[in-house]
ModelCIF file with pLDDT and N, C-alpha, C, O atoms, coordinates in Angstrom:
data_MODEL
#
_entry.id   MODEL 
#
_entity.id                         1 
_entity.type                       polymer 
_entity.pdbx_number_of_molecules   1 
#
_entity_poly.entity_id                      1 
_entity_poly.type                           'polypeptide(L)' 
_entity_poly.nstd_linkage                   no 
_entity_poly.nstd_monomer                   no 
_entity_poly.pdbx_seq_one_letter_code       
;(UNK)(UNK)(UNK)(UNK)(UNK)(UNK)(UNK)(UNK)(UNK)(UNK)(UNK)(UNK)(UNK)(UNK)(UNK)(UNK)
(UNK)(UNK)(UNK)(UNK)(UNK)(UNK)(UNK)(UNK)(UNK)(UNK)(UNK)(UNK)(UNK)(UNK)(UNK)(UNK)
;
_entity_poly.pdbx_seq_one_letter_code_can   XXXXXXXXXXXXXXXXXXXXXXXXXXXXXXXX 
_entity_poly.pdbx_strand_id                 A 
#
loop_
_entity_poly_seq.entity_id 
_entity_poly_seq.num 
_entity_poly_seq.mon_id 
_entity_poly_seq.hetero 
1 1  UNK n 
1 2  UNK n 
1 3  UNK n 
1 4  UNK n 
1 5  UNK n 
1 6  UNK n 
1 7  UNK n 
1 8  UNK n 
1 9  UNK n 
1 10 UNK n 
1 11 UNK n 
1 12 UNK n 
1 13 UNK n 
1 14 UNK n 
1 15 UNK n 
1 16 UNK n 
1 17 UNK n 
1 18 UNK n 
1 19 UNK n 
1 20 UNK n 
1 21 UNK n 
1 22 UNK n 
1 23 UNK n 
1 24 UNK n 
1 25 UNK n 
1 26 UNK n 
1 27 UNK n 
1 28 UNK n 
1 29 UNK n 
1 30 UNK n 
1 31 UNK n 
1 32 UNK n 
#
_struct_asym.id          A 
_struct_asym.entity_id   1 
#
loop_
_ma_qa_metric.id 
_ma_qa_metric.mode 
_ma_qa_metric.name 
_ma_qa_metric.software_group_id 
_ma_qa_metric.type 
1 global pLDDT . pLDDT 
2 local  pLDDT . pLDDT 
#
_ma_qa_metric_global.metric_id      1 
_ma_qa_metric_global.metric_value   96.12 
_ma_qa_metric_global.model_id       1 
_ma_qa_metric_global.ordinal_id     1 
#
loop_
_ma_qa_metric_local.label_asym_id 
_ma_qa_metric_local.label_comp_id 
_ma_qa_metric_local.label_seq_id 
_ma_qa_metric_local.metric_id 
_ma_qa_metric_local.metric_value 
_ma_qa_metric_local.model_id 
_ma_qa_metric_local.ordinal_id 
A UNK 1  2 97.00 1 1  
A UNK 2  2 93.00 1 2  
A UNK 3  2 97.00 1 3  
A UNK 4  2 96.00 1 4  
A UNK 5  2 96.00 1 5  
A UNK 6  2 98.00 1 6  
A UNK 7  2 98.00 1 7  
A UNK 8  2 98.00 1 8  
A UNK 9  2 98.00 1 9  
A UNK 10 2 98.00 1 10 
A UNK 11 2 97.00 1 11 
A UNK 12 2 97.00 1 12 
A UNK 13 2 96.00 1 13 
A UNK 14 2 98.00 1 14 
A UNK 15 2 97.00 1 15 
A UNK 16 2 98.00 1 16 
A UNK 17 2 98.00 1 17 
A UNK 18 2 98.00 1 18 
A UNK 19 2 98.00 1 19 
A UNK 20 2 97.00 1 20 
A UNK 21 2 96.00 1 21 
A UNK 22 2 95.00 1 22 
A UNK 23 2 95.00 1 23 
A UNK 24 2 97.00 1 24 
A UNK 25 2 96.00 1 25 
A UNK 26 2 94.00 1 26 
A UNK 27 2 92.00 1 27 
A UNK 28 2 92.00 1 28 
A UNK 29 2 94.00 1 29 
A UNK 30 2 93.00 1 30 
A UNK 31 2 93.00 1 31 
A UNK 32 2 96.00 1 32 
#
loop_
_atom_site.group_PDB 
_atom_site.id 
_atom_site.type_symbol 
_atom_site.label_atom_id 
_atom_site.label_alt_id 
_atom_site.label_comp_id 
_atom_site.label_asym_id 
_atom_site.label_entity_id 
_atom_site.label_seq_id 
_atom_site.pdbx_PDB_ins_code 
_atom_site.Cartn_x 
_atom_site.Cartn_y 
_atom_site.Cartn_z 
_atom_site.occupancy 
_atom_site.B_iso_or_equiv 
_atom_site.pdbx_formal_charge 
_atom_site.auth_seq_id 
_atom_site.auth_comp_id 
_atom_site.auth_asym_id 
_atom_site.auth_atom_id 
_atom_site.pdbx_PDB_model_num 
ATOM 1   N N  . UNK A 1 1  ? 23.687 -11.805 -77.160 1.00 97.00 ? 1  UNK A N  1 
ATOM 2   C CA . UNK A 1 1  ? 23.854 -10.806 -78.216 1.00 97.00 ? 1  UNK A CA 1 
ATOM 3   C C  . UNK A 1 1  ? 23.058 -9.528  -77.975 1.00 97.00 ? 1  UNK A C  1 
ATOM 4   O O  . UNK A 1 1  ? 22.364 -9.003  -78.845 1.00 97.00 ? 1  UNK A O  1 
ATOM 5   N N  . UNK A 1 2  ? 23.207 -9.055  -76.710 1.00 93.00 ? 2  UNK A N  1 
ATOM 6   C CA . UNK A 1 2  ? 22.308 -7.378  -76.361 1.00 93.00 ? 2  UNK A CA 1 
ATOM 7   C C  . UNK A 1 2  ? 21.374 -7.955  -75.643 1.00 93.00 ? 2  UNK A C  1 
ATOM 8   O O  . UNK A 1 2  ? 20.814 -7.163  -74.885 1.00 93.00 ? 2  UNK A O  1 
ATOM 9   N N  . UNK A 1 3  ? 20.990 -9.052  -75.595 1.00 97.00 ? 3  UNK A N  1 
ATOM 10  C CA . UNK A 1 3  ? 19.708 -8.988  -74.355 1.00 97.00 ? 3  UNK A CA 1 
ATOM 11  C C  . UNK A 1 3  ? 20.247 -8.524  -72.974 1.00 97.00 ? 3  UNK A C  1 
ATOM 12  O O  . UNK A 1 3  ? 21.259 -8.924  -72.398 1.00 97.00 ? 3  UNK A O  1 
ATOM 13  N N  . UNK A 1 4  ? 19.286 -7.529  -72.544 1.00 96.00 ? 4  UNK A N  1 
ATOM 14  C CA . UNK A 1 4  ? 19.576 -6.969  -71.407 1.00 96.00 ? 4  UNK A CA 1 
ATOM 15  C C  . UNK A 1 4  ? 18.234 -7.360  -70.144 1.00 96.00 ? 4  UNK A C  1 
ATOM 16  O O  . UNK A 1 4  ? 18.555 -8.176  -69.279 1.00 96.00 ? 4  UNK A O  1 
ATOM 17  N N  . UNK A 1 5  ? 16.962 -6.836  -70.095 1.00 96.00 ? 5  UNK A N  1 
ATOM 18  C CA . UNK A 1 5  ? 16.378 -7.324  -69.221 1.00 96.00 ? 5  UNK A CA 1 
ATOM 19  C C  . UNK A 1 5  ? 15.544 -8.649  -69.384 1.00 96.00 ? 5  UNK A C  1 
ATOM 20  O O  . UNK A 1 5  ? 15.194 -9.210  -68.346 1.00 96.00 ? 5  UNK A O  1 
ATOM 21  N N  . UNK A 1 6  ? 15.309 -9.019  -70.204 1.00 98.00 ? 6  UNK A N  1 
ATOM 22  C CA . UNK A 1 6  ? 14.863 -10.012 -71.313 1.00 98.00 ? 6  UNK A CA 1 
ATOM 23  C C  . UNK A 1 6  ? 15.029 -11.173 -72.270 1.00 98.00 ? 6  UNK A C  1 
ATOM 24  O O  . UNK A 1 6  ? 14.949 -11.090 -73.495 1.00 98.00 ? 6  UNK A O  1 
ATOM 25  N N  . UNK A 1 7  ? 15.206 -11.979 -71.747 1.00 98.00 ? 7  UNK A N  1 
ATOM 26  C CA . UNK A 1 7  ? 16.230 -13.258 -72.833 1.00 98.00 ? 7  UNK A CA 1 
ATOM 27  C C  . UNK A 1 7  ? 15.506 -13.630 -73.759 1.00 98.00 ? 7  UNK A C  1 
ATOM 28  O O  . UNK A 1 7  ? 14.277 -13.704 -73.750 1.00 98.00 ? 7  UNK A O  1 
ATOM 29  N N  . UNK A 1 8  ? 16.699 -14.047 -75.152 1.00 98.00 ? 8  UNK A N  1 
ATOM 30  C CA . UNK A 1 8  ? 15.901 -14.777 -76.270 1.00 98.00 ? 8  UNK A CA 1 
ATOM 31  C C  . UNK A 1 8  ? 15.478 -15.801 -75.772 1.00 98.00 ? 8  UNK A C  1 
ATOM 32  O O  . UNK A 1 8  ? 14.328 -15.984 -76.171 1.00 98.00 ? 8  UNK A O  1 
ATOM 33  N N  . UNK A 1 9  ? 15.795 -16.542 -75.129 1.00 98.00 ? 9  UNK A N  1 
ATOM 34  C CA . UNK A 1 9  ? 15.438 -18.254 -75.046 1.00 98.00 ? 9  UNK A CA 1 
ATOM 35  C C  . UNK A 1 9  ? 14.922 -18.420 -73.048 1.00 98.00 ? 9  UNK A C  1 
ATOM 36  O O  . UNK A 1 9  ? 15.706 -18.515 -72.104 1.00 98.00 ? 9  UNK A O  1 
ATOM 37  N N  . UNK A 1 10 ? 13.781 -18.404 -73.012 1.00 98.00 ? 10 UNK A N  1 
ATOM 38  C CA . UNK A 1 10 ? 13.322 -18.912 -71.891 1.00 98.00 ? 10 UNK A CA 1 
ATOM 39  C C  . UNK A 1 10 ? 12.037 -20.285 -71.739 1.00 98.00 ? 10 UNK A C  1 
ATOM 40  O O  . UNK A 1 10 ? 10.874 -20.506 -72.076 1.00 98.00 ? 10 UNK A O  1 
ATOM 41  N N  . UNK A 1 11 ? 13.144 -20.933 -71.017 1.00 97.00 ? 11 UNK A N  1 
ATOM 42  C CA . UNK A 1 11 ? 11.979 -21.992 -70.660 1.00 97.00 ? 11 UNK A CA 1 
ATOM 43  C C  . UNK A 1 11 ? 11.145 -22.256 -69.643 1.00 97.00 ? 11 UNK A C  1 
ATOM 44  O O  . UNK A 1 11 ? 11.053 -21.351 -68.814 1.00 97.00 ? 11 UNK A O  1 
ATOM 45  N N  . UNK A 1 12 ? 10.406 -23.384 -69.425 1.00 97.00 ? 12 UNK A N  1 
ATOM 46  C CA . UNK A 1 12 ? 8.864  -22.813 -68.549 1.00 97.00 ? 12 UNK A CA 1 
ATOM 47  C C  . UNK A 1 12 ? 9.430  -23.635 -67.124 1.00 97.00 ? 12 UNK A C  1 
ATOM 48  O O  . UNK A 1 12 ? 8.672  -23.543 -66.159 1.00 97.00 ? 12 UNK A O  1 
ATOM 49  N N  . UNK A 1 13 ? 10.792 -24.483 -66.913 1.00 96.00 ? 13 UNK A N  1 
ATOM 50  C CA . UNK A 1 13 ? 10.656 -24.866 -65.596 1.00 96.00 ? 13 UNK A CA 1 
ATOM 51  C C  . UNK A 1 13 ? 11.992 -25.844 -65.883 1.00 96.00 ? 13 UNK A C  1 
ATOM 52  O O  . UNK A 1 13 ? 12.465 -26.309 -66.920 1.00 96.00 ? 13 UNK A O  1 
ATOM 53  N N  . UNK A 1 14 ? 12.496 -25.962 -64.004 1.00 98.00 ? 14 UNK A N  1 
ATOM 54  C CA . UNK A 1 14 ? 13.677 -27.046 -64.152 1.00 98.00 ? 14 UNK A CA 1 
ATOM 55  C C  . UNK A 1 14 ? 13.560 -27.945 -64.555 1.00 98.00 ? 14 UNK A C  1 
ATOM 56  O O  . UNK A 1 14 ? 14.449 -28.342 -65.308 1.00 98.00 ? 14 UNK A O  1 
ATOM 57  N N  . UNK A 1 15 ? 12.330 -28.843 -64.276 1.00 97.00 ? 15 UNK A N  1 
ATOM 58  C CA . UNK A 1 15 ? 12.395 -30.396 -64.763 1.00 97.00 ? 15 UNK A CA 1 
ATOM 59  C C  . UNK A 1 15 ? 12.486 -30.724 -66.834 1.00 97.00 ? 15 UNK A C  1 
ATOM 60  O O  . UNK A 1 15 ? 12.976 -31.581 -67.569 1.00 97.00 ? 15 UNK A O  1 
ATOM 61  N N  . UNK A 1 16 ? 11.447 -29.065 -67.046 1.00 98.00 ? 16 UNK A N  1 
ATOM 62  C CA . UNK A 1 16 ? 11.140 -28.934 -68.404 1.00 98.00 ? 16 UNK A CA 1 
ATOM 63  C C  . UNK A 1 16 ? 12.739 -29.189 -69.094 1.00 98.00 ? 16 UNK A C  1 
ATOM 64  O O  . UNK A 1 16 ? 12.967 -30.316 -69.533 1.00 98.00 ? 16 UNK A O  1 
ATOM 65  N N  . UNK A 1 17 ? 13.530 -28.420 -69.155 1.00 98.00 ? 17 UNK A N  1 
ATOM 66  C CA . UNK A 1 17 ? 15.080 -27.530 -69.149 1.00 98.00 ? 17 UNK A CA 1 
ATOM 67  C C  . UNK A 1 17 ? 15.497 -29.283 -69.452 1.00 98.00 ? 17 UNK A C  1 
ATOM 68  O O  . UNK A 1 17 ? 15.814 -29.560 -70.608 1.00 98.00 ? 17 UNK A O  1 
ATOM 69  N N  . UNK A 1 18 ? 15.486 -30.346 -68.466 1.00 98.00 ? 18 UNK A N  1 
ATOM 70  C CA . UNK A 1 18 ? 16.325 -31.219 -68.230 1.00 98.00 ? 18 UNK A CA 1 
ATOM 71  C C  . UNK A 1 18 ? 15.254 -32.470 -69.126 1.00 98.00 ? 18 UNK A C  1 
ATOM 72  O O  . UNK A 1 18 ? 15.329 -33.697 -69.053 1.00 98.00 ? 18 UNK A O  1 
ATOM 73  N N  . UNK A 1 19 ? 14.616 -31.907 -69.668 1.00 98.00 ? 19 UNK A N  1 
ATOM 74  C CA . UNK A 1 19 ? 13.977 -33.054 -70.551 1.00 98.00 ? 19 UNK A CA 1 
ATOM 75  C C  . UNK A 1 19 ? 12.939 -33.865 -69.907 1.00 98.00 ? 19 UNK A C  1 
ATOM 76  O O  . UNK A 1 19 ? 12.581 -34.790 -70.637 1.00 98.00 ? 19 UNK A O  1 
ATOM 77  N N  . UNK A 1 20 ? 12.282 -33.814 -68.666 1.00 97.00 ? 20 UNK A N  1 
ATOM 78  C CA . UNK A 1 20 ? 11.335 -34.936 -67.745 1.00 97.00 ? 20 UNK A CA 1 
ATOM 79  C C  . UNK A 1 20 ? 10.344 -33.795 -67.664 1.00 97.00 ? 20 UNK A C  1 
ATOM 80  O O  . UNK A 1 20 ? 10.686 -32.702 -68.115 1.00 97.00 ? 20 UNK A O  1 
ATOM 81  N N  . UNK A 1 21 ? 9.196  -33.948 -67.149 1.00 96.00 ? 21 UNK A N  1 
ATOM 82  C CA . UNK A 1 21 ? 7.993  -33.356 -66.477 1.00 96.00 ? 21 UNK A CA 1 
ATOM 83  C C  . UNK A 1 21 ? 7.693  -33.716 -65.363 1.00 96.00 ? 21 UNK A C  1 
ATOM 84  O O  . UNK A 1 21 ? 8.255  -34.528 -64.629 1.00 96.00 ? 21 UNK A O  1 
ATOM 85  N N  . UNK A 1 22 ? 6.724  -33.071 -65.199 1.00 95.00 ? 22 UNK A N  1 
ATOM 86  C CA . UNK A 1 22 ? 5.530  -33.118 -63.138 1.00 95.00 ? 22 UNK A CA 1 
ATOM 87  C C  . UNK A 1 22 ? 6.590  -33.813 -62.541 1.00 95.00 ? 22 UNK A C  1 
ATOM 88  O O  . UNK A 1 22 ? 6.553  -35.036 -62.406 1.00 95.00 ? 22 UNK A O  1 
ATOM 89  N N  . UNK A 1 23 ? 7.686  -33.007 -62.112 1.00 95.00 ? 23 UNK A N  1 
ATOM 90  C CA . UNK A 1 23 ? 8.253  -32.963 -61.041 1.00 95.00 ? 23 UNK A CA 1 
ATOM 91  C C  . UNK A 1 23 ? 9.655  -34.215 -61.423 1.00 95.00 ? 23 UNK A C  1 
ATOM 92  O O  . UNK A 1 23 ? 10.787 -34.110 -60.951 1.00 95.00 ? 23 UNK A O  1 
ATOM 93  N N  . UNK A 1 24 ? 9.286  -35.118 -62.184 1.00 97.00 ? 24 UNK A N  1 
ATOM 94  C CA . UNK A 1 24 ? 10.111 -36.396 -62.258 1.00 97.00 ? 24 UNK A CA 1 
ATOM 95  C C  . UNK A 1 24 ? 9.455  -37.365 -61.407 1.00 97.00 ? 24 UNK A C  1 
ATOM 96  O O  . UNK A 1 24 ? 10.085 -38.270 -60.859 1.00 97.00 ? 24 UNK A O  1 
ATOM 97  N N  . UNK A 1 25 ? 8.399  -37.226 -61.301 1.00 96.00 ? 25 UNK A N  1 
ATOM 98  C CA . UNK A 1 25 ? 7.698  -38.545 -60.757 1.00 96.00 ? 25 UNK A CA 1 
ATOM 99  C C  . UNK A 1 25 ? 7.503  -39.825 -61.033 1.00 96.00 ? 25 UNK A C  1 
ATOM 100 O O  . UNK A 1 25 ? 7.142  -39.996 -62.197 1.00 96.00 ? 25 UNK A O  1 
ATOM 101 N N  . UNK A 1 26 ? 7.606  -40.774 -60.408 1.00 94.00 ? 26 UNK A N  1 
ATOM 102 C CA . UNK A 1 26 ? 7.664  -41.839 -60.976 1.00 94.00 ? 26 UNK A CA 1 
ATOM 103 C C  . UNK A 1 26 ? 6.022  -42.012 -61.513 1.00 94.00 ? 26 UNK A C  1 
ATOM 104 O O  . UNK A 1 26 ? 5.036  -41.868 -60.791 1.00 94.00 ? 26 UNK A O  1 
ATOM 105 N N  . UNK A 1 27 ? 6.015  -42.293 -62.692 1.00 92.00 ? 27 UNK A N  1 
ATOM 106 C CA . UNK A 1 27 ? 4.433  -42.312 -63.652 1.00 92.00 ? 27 UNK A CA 1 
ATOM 107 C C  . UNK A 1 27 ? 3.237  -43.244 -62.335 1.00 92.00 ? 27 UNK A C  1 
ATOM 108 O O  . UNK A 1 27 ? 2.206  -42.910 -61.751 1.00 92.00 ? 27 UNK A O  1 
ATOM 109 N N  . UNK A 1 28 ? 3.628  -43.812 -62.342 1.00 92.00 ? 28 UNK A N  1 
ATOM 110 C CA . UNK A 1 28 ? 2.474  -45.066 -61.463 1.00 92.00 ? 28 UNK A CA 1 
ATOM 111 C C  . UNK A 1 28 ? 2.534  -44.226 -60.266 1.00 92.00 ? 28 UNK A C  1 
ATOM 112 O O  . UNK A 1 28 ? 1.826  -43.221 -60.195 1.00 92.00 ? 28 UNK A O  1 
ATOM 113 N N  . UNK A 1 29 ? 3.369  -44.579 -59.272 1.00 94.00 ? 29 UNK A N  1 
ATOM 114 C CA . UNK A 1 29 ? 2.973  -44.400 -57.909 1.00 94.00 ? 29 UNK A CA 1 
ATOM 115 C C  . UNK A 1 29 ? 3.037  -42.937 -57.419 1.00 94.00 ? 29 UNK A C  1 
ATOM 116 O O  . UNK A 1 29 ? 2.629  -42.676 -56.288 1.00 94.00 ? 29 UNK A O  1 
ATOM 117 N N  . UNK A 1 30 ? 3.567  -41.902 -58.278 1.00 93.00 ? 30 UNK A N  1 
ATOM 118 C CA . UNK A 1 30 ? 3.921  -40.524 -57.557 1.00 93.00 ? 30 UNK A CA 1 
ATOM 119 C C  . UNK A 1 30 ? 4.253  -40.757 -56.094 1.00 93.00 ? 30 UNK A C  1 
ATOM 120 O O  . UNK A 1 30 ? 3.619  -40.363 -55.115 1.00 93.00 ? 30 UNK A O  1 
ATOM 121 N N  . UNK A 1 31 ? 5.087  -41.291 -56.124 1.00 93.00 ? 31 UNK A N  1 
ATOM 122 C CA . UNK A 1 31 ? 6.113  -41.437 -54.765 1.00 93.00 ? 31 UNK A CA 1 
ATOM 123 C C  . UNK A 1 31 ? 7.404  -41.430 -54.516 1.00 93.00 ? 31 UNK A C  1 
ATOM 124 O O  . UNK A 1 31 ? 8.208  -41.585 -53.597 1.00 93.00 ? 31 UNK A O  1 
ATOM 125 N N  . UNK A 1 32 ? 7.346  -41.236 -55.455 1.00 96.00 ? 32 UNK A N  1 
ATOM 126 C CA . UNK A 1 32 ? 9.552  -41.184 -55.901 1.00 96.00 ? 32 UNK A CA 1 
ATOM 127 C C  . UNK A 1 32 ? 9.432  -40.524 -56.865 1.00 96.00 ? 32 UNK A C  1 
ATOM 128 O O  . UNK A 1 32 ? 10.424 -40.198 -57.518 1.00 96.00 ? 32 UNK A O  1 
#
């Protein structure tokens, strides 16, 4: 609706966007 250089709605990252955090790591081992 007129945003030109600037959006109403920005979010802070891909994983954020898709609902998971730190990367999608698996919680325990950060290896997958």
């Amino acid at each position: 609706d007129g945003d030109t250089e600037y959006p109403t709605i920005c979010g802070t990252g891909t994983e954020d966007y898709f609902c998971g955090s730190y990367n999608f790591e698996t919680p325990l081992t950060h290896d997958s």
